[in-house]
Protein backbone atom coordinates (compact mmCIF):
# COMPACT_ATOMS: atom_id res chain seq x y z
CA UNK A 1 -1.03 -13.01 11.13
CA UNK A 2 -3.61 -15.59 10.15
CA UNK A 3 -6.32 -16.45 12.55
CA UNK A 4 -8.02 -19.74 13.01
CA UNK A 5 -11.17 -18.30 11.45
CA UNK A 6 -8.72 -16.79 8.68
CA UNK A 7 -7.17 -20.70 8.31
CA UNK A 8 -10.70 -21.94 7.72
CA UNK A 9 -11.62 -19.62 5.11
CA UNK A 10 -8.09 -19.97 2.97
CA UNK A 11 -9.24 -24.12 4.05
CA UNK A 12 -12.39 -23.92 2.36
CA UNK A 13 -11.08 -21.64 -0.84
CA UNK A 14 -8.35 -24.52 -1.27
CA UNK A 15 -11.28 -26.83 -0.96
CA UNK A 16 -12.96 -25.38 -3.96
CA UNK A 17 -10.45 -24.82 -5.93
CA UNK A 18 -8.28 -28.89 -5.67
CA UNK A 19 -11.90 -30.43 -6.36
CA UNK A 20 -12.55 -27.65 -8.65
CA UNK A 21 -16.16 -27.03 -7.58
CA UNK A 22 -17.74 -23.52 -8.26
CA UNK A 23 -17.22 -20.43 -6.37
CA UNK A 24 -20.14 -19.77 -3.72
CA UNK A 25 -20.69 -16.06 -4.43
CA UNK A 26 -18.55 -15.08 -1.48
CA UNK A 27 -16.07 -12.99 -3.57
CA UNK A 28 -13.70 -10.34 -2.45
CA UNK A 29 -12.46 -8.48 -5.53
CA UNK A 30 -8.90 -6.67 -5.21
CA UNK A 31 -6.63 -4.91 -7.64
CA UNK A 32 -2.53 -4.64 -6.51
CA UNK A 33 0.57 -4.33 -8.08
CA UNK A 34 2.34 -6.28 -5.61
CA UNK A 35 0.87 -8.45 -2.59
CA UNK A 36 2.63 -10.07 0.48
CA UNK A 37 0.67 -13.13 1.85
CA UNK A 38 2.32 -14.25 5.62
CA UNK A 39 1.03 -17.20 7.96
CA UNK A 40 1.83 -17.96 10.99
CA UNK A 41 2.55 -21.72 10.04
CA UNK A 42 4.25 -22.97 6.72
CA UNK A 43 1.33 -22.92 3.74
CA UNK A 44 1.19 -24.96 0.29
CA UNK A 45 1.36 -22.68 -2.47
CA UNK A 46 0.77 -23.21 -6.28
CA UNK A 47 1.86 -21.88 -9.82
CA UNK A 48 -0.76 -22.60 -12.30
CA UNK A 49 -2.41 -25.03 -10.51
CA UNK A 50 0.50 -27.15 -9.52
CA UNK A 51 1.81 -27.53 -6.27
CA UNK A 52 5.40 -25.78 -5.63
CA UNK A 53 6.02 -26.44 -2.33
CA UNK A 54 5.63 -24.57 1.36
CA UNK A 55 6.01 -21.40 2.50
CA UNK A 56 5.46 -18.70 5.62
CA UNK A 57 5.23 -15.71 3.31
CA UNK A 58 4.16 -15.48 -0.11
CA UNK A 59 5.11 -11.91 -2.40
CA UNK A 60 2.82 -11.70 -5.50
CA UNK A 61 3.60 -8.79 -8.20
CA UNK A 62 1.27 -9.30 -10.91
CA UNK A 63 0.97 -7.42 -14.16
CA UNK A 64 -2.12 -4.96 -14.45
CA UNK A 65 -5.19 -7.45 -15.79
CA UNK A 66 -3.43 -10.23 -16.05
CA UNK A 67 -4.41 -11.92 -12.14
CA UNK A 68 -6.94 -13.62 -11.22
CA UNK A 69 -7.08 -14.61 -7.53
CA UNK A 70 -9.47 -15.67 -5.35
CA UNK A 71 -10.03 -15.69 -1.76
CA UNK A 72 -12.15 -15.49 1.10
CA UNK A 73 -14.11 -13.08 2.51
CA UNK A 74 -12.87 -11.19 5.75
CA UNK A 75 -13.46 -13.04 9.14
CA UNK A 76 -16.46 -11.08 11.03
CA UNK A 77 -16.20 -10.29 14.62
């Protein structure tokens, strides 16, 4: 479940990446095969940088080097 701390964070990310201003070196670097992404409230979500609508759970399966995806670091405390 995402936290409010967790909210602010994906917040911020989204931020960054609609007024496409540069990543501030707080990177977390994962590799999956597949990836389930679940919020407690309905999220925007996008497909090559266009908008495709809202959802509570998001399943990624990307090929092996072909994702790039950014996000922000882990809440602390």
């Amino acid at each position: 479940m995402l936290t409010a701390r967790g909210l602010a964070g994906w917040t911020r990310l989204a931020a960054r990446v609609l007024l496409r201003r540069p990543a501030d070196g707080q990177m977390t670097t994962l590799q999956f095969r597949n990836l389930t992404v679940t919020a407690d409230r309905e999220q925007p979500w996008e497909l090559d940088g266009e908008v495709m609508g809202g959802t509570r759970r998001l399943m990624v399966t990307a090929q092996p080097g072909r994702l790039l995806l950014r996000v922000p670091p882990p809440a602390e405390g």
